[in-house]
Protein backbone atom coordinates (compact mmCIF):
# COMPACT_ATOMS: atom_id res chain seq x y z
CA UNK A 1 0.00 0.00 0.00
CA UNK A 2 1.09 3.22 -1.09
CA UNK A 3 0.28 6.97 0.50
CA UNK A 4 -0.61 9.19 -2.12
CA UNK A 5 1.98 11.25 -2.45
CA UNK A 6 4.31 7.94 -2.96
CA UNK A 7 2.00 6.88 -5.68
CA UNK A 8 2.56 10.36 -7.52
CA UNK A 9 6.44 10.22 -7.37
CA UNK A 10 6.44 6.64 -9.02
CA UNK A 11 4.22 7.61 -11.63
CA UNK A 12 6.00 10.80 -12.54
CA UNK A 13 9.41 8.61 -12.51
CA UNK A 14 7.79 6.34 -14.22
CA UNK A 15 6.52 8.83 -17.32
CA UNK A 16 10.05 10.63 -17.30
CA UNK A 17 12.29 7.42 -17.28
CA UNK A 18 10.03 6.26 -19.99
CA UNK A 19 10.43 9.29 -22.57
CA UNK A 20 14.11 10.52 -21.31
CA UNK A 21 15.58 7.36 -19.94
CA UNK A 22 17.08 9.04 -16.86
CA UNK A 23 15.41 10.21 -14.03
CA UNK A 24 14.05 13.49 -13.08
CA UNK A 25 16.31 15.70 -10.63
CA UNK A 26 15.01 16.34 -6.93
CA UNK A 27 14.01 19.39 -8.24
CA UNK A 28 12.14 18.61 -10.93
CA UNK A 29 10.10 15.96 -8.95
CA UNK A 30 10.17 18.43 -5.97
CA UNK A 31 7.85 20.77 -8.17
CA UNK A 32 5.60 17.94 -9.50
CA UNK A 33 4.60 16.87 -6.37
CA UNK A 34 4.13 20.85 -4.86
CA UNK A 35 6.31 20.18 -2.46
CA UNK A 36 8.58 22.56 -0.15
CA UNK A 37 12.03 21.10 0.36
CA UNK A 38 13.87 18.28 -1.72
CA UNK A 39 14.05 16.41 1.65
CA UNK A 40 10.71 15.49 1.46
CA UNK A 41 11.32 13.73 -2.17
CA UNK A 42 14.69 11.80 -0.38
CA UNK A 43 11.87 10.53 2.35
CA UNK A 44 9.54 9.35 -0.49
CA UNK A 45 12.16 7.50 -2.71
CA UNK A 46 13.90 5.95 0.02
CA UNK A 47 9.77 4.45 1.26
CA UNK A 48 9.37 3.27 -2.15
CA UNK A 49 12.89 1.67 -2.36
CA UNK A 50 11.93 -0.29 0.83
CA UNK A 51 8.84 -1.46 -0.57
CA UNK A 52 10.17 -2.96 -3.49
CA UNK A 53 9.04 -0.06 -5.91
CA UNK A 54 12.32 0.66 -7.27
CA UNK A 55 16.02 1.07 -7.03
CA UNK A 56 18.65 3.37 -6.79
CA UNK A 57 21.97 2.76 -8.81
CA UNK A 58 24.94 3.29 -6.95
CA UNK A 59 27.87 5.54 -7.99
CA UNK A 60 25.49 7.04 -11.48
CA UNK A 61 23.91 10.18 -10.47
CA UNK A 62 19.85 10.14 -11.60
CA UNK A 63 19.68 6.92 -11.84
CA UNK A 64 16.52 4.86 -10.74
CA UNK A 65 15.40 1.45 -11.58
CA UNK A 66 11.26 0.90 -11.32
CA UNK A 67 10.57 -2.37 -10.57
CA UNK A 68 6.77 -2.05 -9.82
CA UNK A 69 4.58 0.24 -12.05
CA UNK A 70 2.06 2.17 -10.20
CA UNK A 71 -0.54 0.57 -12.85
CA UNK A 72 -0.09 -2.38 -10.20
CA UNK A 73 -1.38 -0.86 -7.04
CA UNK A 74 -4.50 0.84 -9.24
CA UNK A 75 -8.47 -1.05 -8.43
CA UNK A 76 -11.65 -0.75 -9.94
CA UNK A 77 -15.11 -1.50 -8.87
CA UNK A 78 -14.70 -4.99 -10.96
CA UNK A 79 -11.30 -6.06 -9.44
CA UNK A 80 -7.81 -5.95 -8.47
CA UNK A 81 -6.25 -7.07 -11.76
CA UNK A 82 -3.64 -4.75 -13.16
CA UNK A 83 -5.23 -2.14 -16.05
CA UNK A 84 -4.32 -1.11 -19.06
CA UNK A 85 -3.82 2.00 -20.69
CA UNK A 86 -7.12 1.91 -21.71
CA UNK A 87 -9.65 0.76 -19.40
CA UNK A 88 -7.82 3.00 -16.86
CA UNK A 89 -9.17 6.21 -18.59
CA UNK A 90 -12.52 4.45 -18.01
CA UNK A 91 -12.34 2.96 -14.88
CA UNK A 92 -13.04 4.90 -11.65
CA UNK A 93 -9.59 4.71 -9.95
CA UNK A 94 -9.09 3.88 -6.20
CA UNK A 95 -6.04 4.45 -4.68
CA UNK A 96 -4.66 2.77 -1.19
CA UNK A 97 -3.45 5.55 0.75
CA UNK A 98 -4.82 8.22 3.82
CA UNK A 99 -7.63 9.53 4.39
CA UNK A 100 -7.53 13.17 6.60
CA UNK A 101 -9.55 13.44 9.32
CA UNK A 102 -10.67 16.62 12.00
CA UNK A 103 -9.36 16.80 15.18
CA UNK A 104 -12.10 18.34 17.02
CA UNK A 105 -10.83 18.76 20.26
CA UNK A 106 -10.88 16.79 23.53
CA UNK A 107 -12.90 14.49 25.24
CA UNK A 108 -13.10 13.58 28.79
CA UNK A 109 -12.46 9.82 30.03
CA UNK A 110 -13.47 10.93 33.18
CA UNK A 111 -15.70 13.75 34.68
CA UNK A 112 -17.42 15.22 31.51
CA UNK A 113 -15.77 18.41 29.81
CA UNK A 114 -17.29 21.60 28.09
CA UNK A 115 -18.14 20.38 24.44
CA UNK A 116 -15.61 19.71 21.59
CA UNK A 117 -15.49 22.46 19.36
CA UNK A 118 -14.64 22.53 15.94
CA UNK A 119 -11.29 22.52 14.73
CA UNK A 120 -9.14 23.45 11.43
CA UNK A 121 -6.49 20.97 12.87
CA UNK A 122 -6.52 17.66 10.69
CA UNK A 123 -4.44 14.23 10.56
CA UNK A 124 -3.84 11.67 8.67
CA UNK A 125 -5.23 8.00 9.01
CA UNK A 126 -4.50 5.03 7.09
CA UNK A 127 -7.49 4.31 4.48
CA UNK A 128 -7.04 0.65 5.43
CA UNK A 129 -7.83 1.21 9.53
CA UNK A 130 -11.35 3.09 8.46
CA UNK A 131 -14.44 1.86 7.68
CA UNK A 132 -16.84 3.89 5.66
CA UNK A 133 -18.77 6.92 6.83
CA UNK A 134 -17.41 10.27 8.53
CA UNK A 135 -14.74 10.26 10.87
CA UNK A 136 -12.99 12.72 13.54
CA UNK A 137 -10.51 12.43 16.15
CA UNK A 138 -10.42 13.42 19.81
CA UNK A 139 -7.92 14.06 22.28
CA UNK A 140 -8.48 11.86 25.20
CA UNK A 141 -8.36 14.07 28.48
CA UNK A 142 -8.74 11.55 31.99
CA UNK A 143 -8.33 8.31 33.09
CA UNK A 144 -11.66 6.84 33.35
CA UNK A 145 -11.50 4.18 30.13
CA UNK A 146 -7.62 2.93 31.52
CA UNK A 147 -8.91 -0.58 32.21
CA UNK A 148 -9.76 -0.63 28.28
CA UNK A 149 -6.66 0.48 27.45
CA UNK A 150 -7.25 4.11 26.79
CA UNK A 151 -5.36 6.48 28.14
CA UNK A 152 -4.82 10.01 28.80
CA UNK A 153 -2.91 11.49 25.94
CA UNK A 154 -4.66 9.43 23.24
CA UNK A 155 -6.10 10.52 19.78
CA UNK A 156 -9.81 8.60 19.80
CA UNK A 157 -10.73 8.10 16.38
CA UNK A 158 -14.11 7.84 16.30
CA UNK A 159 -16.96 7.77 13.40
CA UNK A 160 -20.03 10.23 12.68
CA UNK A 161 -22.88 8.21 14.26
CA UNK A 162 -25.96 9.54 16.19
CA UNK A 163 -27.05 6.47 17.89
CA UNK A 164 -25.48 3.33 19.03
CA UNK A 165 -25.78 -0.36 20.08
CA UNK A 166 -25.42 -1.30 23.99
CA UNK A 167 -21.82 -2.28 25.12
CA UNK A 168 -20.30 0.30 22.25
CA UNK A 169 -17.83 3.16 23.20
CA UNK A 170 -19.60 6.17 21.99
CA UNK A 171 -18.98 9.86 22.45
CA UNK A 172 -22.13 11.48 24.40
CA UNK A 173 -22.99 14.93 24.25
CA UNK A 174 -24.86 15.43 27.77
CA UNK A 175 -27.43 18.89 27.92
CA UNK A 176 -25.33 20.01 24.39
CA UNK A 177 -22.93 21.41 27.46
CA UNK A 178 -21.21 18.30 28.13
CA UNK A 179 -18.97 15.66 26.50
CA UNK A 180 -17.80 12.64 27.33
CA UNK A 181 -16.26 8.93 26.58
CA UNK A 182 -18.00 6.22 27.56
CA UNK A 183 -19.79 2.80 27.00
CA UNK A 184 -23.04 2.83 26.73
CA UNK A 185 -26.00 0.76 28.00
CA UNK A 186 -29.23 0.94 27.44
CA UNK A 187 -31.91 -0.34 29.86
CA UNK A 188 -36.20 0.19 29.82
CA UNK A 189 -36.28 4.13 30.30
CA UNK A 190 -32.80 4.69 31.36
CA UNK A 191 -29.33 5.52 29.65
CA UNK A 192 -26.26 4.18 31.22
CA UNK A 193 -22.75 5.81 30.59
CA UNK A 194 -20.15 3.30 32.04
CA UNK A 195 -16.43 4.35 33.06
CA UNK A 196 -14.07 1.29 32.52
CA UNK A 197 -12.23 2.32 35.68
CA UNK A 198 -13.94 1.09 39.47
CA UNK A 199 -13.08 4.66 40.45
CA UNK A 200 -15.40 6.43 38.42
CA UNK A 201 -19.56 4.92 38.88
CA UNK A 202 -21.91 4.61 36.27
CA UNK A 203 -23.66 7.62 35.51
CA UNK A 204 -27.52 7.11 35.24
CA UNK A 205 -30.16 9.58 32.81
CA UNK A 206 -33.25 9.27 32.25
CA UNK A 207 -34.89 8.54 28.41
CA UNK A 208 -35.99 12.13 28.51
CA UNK A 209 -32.22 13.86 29.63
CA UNK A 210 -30.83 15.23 26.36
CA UNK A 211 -28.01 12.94 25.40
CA UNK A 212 -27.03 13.00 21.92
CA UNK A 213 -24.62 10.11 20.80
CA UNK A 214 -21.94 11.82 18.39
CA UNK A 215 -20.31 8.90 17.27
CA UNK A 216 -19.02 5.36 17.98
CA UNK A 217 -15.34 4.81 19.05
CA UNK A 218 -13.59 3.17 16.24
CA UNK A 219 -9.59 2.76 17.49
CA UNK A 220 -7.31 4.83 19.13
CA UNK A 221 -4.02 6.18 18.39
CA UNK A 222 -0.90 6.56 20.83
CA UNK A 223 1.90 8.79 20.60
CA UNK A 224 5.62 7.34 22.48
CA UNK A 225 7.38 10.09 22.96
C-alpha cells in the first residue's frame, strides 16, 4: 500500500524514465509533487525503495530502476487485476493511501468536559484502519476508560454516528454542554454511561435527559514520545 503522495512520485518517474531514460532531478520531482524542500522527495524515494518499488543505482547520479509500475497498485469496482492503458481512462480509480480526518478537540475519560469544538487541525489515518462513513478524532483528556486500554494522551478516532448499540464506546454529548467517553448501555427508560475504571460509577439519565450520541469509538491512536 502506497500513501498518495508515494504513488505520484512513481508515476511521474515512471513517465520521465520512460520518454528521457534518466530520471528526473530532486528538483524537478520536488515541483511535480508541490512540495517545499527536496528532503521530502529523499523521504519518499527511500519508502518506495523499501517497498520494493524501485532502485537506486549506486555511484550514477539520476539513476533509478522501477521495478513495480504504479498501474499495479491501481483497483476498480470490478477487481484488483492490473489495467491497461485503456480501461484506466474508463475505470473509476481507487487508490490505497490516507484519508484526513478533523481533530475536534478533547474528550473527557473521566468527569465530563465543556463540548468539543470545531477545529481546522486535521491528521492523517491510514485508508485501510477506516471503515466507511465520517470520521474525527479526539484528544483523550482523563483516566476513566484505563482498564480498556485508553489512556490520557490518546487521539480517539471515532466515526459520525448519532445512535449506538449497547456495550459500544460512543462519544455522548450530555445537555449540548457536556462531552464525554463512555460505554453505553441501554436499559427500559434509562441511559447508562459506564467508566471502565472502578473509580469512576456509572452515571444514570433518564430517556428524557438530552443525550445526543456523536459517534461510535472506532480505534485509538498513541503517541511514544
Amino acid at each position: 500500500m502506497l500513501t498518495q503522495k508515494q504513488f505520484e512520485l512513481l508515476t511521474f518517474l515512471e513517465k520521465k524514465i520512460g520518454t528521457s531514460g534518466i530520471a528526473p532531478s530532486f528538483e524537478e520531482m520536488k515541483l511535480a509533487l508541490g512540495l517545499r524542500s527536496k528532503s521530502g522527495i529523499h523521504r519518499l524515494i527511500c519508502a518506495l525503495e523499501e517497498r520494493g518499488f524501485l532502485k537506486k543505482l549506486p555511484h550514477r547520479a539520476r539513476s533509478i530502476e522501477i521495478l513495480r509500475s504504479p498501474t499495479s497498485l491501481v483497483k476498480t469496482k470490478i477487481g484488483t487485476k492490473p489495467l491497461t492503458e485503456a480501461n484506466t481512462k474508463i475505470s473509476r480509480v481507487i487508490l490505497e493511501g490516507n484519508r484526513t480526518i478533523p481533530i475536534m478537540g478533547q474528550i473527557a475519560a473521566g468527569s465530563p468536559i465543556e463540548a468539543v469544538k470545531n477545529s481546522s487541525d486535521l491528521m492523517e489515518i491510514p485508508e485501510s484502519l477506516l471503515g466507511d462513513g465520517s470520521y474525527f478524532a479526539l484528544n483523550v483528556i482523563g483516566d476513566s476508560m484505563v482498564d480498556i486500554g485508553i489512556n490520557e494522551g490518546d487521539i480517539a478516532i471515532v466515526r459520525e454516528k448519532s445512535d449506538a448499540n449497547s456495550g459500544e464506546i460512543v462519544v455522548a454529548l450530555i445537555n449540548e454542554s457536556e462531552a464525554t467517553l463512555k460505554r453505553l448501555k441501554k436499559v427500559p427508560g434509562k441511559i447508562i454511561l459506564i467508566a471502565e475504571n472502578k473509580r469512576y460509577p456509572p452515571k444514570v439519565f433518564n430517556k428524557d435527559t438530552q443525550i445526543r450520541i456523536q459517534g461510535v469509538l472506532s480505534g485509538i491512536i498513541r503517541k511514544y514520545n
